[in-house]
C-alpha atoms as a PDB file:
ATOM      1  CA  UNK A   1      94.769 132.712  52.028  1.00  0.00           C
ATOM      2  CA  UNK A   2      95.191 136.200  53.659  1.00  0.00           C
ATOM      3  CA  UNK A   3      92.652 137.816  50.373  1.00  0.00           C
ATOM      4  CA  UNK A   4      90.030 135.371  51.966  1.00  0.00           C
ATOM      5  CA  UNK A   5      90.496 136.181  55.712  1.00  0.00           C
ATOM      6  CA  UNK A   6      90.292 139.737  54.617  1.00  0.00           C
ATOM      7  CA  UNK A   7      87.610 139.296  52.263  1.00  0.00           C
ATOM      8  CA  UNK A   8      85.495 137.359  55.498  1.00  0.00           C
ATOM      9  CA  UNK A   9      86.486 140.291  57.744  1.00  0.00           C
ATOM     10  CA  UNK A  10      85.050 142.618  55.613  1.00  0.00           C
ATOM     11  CA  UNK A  11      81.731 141.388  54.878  1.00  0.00           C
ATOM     12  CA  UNK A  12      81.588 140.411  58.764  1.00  0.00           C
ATOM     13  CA  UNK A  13      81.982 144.397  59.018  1.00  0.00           C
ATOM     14  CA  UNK A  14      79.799 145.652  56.962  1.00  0.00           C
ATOM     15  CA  UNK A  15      77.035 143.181  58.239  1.00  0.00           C
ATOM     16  CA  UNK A  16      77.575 144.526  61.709  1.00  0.00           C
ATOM     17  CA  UNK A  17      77.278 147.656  60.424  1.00  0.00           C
ATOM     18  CA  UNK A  18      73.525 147.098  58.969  1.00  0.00           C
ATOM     19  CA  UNK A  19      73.081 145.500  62.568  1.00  0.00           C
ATOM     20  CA  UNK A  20      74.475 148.729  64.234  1.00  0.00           C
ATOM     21  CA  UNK A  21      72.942 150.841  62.080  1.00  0.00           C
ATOM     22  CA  UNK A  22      69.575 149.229  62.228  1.00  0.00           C
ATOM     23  CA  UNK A  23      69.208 149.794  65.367  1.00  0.00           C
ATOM     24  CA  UNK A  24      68.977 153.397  65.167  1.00  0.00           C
ATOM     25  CA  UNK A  25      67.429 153.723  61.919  1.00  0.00           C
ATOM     26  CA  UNK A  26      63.690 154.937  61.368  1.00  0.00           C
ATOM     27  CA  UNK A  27      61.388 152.085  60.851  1.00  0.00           C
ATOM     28  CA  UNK A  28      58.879 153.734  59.779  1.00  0.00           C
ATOM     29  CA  UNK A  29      58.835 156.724  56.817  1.00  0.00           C
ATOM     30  CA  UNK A  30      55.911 158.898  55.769  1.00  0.00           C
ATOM     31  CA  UNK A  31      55.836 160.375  51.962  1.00  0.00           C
ATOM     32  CA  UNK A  32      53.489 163.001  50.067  1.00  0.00           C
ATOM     33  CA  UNK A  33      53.093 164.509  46.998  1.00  0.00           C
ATOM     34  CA  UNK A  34      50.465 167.173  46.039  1.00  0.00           C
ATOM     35  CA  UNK A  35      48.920 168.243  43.274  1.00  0.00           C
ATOM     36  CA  UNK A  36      46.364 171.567  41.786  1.00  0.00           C
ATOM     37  CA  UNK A  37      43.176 170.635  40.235  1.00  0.00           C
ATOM     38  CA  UNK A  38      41.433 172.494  38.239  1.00  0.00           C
ATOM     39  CA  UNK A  39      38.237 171.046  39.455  1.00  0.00           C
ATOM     40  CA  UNK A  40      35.820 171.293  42.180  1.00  0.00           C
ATOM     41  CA  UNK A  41      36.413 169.322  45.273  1.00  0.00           C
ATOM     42  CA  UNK A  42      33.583 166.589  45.672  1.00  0.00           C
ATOM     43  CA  UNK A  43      34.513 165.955  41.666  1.00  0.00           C
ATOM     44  CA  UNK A  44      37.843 165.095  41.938  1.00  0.00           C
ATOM     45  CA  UNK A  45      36.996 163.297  45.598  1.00  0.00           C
ATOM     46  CA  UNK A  46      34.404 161.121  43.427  1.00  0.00           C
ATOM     47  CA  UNK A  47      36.871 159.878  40.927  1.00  0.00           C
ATOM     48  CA  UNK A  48      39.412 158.942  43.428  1.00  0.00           C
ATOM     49  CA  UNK A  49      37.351 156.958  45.650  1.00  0.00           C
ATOM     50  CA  UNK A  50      37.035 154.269  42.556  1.00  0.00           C
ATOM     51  CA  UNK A  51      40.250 152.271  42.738  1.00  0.00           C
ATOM     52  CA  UNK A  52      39.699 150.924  39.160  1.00  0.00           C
ATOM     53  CA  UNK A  53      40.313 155.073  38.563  1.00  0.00           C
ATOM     54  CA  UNK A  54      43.940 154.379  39.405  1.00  0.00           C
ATOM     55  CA  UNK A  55      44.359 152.389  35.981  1.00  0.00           C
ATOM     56  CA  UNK A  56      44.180 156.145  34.349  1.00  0.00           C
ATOM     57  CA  UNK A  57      46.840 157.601  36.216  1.00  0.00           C
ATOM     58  CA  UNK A  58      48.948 155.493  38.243  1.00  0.00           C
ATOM     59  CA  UNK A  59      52.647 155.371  37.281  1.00  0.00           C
ATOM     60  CA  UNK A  60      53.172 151.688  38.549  1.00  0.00           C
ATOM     61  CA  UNK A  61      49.801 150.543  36.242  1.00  0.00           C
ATOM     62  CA  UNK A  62      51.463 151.988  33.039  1.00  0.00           C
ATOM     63  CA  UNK A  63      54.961 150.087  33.764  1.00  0.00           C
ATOM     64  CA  UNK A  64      53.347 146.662  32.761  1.00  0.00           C
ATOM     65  CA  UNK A  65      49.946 147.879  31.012  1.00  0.00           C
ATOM     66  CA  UNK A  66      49.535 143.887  30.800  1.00  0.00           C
ATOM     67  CA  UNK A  67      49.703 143.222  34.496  1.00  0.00           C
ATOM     68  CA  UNK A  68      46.638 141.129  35.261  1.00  0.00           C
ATOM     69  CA  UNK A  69      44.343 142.902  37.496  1.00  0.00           C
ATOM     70  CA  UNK A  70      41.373 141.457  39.689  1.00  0.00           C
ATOM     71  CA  UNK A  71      38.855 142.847  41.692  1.00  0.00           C
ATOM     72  CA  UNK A  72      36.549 141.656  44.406  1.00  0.00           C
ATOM     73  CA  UNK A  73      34.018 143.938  46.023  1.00  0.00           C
ATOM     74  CA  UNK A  74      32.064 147.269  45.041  1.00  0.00           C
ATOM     75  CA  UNK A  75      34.553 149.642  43.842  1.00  0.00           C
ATOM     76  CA  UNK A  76      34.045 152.662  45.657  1.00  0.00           C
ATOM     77  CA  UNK A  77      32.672 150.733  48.847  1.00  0.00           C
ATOM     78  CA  UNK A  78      34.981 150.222  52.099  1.00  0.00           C
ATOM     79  CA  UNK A  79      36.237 146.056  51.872  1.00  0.00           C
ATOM     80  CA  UNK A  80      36.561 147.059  47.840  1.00  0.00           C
ATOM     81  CA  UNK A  81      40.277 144.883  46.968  1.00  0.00           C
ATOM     82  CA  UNK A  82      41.675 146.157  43.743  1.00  0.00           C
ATOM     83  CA  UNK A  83      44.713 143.082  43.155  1.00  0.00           C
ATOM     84  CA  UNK A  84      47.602 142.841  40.100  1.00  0.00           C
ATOM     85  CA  UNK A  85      50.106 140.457  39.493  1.00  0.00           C
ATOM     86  CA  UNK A  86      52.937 141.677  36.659  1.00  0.00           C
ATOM     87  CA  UNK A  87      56.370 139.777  35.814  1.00  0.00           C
ATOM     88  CA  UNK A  88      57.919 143.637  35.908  1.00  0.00           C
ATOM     89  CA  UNK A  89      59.356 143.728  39.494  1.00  0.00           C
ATOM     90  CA  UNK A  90      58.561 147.582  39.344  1.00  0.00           C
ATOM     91  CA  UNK A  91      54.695 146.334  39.568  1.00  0.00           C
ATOM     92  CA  UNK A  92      55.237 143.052  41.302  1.00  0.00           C
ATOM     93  CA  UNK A  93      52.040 141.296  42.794  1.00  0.00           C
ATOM     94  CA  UNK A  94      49.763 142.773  45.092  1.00  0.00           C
ATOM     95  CA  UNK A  95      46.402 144.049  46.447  1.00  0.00           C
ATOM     96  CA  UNK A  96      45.543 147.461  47.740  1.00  0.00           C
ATOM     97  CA  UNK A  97      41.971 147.844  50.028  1.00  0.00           C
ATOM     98  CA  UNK A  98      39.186 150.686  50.300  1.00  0.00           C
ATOM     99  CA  UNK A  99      39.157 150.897  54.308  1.00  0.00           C
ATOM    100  CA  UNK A 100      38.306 154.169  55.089  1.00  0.00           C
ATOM    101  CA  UNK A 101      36.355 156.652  53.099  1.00  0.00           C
ATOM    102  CA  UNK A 102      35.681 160.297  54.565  1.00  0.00           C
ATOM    103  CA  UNK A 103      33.106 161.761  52.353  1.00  0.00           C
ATOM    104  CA  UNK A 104      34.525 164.352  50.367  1.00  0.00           C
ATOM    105  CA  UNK A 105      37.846 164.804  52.531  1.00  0.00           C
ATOM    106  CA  UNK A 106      39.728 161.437  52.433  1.00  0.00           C
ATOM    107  CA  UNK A 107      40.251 157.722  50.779  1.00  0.00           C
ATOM    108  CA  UNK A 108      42.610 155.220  52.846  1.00  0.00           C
ATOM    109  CA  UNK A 109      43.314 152.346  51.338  1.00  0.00           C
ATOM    110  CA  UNK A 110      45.809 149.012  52.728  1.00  0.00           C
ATOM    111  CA  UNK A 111      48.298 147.730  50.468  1.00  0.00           C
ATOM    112  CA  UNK A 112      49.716 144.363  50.541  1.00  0.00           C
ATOM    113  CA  UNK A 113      52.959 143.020  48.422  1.00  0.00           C
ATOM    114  CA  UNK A 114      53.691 139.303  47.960  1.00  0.00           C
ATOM    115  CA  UNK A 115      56.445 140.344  44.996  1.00  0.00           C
ATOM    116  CA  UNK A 116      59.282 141.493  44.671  1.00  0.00           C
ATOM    117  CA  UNK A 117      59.031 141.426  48.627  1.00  0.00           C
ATOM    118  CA  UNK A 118      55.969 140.933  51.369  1.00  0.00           C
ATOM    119  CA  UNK A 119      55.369 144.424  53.131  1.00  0.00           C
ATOM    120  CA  UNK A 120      52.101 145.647  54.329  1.00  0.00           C
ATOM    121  CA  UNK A 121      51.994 149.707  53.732  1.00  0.00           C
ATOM    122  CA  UNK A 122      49.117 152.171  54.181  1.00  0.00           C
ATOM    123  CA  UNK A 123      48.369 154.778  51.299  1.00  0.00           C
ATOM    124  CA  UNK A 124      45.697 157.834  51.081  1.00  0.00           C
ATOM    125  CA  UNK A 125      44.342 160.463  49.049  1.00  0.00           C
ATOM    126  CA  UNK A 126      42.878 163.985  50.666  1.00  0.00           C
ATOM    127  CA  UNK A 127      41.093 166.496  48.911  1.00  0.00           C
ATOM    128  CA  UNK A 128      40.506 169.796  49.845  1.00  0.00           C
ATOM    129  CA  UNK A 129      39.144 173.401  47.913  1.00  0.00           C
ATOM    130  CA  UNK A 130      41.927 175.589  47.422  1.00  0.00           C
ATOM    131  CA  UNK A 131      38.460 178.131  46.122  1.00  0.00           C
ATOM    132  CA  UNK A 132      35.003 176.201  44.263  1.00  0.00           C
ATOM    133  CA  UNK A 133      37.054 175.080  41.002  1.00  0.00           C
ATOM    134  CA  UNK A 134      40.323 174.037  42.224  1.00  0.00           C
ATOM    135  CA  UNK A 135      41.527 171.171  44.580  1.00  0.00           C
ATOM    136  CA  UNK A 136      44.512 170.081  46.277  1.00  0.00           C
ATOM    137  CA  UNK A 137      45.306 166.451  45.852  1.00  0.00           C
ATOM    138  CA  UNK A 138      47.527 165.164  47.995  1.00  0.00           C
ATOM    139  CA  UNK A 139      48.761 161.167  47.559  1.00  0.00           C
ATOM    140  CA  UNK A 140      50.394 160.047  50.697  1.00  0.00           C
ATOM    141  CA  UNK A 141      51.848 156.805  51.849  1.00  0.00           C
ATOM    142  CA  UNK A 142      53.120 155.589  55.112  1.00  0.00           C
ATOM    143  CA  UNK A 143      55.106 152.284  55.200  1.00  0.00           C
ATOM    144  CA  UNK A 144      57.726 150.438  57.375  1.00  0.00           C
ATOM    145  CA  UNK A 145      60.963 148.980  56.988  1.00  0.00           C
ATOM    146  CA  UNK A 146      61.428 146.113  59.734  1.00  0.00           C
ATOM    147  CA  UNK A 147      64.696 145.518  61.151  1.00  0.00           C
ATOM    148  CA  UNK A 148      67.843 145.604  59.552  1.00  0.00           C
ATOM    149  CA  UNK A 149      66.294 146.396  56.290  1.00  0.00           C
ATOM    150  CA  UNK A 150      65.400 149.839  57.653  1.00  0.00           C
ATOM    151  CA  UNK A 151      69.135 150.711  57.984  1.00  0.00           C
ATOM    152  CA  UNK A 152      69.630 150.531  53.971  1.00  0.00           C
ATOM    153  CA  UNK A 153      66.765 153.587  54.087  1.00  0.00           C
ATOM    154  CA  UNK A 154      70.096 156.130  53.805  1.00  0.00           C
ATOM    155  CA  UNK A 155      71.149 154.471  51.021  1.00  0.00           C
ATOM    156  CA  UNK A 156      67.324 153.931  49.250  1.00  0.00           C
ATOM    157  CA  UNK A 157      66.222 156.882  49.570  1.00  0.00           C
ATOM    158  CA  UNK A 158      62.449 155.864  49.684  1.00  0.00           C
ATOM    159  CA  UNK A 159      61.062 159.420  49.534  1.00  0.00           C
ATOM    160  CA  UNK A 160      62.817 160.295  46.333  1.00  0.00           C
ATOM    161  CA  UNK A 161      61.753 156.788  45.060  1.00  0.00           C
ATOM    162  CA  UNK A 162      58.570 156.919  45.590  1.00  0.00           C
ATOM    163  CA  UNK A 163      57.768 160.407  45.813  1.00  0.00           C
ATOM    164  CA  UNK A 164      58.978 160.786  42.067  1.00  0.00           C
ATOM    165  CA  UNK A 165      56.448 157.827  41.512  1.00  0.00           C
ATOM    166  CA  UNK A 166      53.616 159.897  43.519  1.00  0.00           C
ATOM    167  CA  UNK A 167      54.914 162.961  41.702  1.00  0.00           C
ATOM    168  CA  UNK A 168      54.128 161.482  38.292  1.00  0.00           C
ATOM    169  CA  UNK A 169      51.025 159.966  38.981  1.00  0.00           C
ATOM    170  CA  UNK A 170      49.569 163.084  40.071  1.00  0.00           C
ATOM    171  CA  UNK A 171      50.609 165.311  37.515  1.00  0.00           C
ATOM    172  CA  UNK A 172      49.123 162.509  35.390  1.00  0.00           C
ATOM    173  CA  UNK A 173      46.036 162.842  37.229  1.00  0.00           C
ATOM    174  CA  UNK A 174      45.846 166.446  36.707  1.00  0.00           C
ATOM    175  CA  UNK A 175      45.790 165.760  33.147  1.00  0.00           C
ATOM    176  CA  UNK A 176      43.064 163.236  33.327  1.00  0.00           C
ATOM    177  CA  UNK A 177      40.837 165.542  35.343  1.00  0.00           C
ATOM    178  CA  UNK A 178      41.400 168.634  33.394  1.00  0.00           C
ATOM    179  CA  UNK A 179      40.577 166.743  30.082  1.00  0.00           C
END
């Protein structure tokens, strides 16, 4: 009987603690990766504005290669949805939008998960000439962690998570481009 009171106390504790620690925890959390092209600018900000491009060089489209994808829009076009659903809870099931396209510069694009877990997150790509025939990519995303998830951020990690996921797909997309 006193295993059980003590086992109760304990997991009373260390939900308090998430509580606690919640409460001072960062909700939201900003990541980057870059990346060296050897290409001109406005080429490597053309291929990136097509979503469908992401197939090619995205780390979380080559976990399940026979996620189903759908699309609705113009890829390449602001309102363009790019969607998946897998059965790997790596990939889970998704869409990502085209909302903001600044020619040549910068592609933002809204994400929305249903599985493993419903989160809304913003991702981009920027462009810019390091000299006329080679770019610096850099993949960014900026998502939130609502309250008390956000206090198990110390223990996820989420920039070495998904920055080694950014990290990959861009050195992957270096070798696409440089083909």
């Amino acid at each position: 009987m006193k295993w059980i009171k003590r086992l109760f106390l304990l997991i009373l504790a260390l939900v308090a603690a998430i509580l606690i620690v919640g409460v001072f925890a960062p909700k939201k959390f900003h990541i980057e990766r870059s990346v060296e092209v050897s290409l001109p600018k406005d080429s490597v900000y053309q291929y990136l504005k097509y979503l469908k491009n992401q197939d090619q060089f995205s780390v979380w489209a080559r976990k399940d290669p026979k996620m189903k994808k759908t699309y609705t829009g113009t890829d390449g076009i602001v309102g363009f949805v790019s969607a998946w659903e897998s059965k790997d809870d790596n990939v889970g099931t998704g869409s990502m939008e085209l909302v903001k396209l600044t020619p040549g510069e910068r592609i933002d694009m809204h994400l929305r998960f249903k599985v493993p877990f419903e989160n809304e997150d913003d991702a981009f790509f920027e462009t810019s000439s390091i000299n006329a025939n080679k770019t610096r990519v850099i993949w960014g995303f900026d998502g939130t962690s609502p309250y008390p998830w956000n206090a198990l951020s110390y223990l996820l990690k989420m920039d070495e998570m998904i920055g080694k996921d950014l990290e990959g797909g861009l050195k992957k997309l270096k070798s696409v481009l440089e083909k």
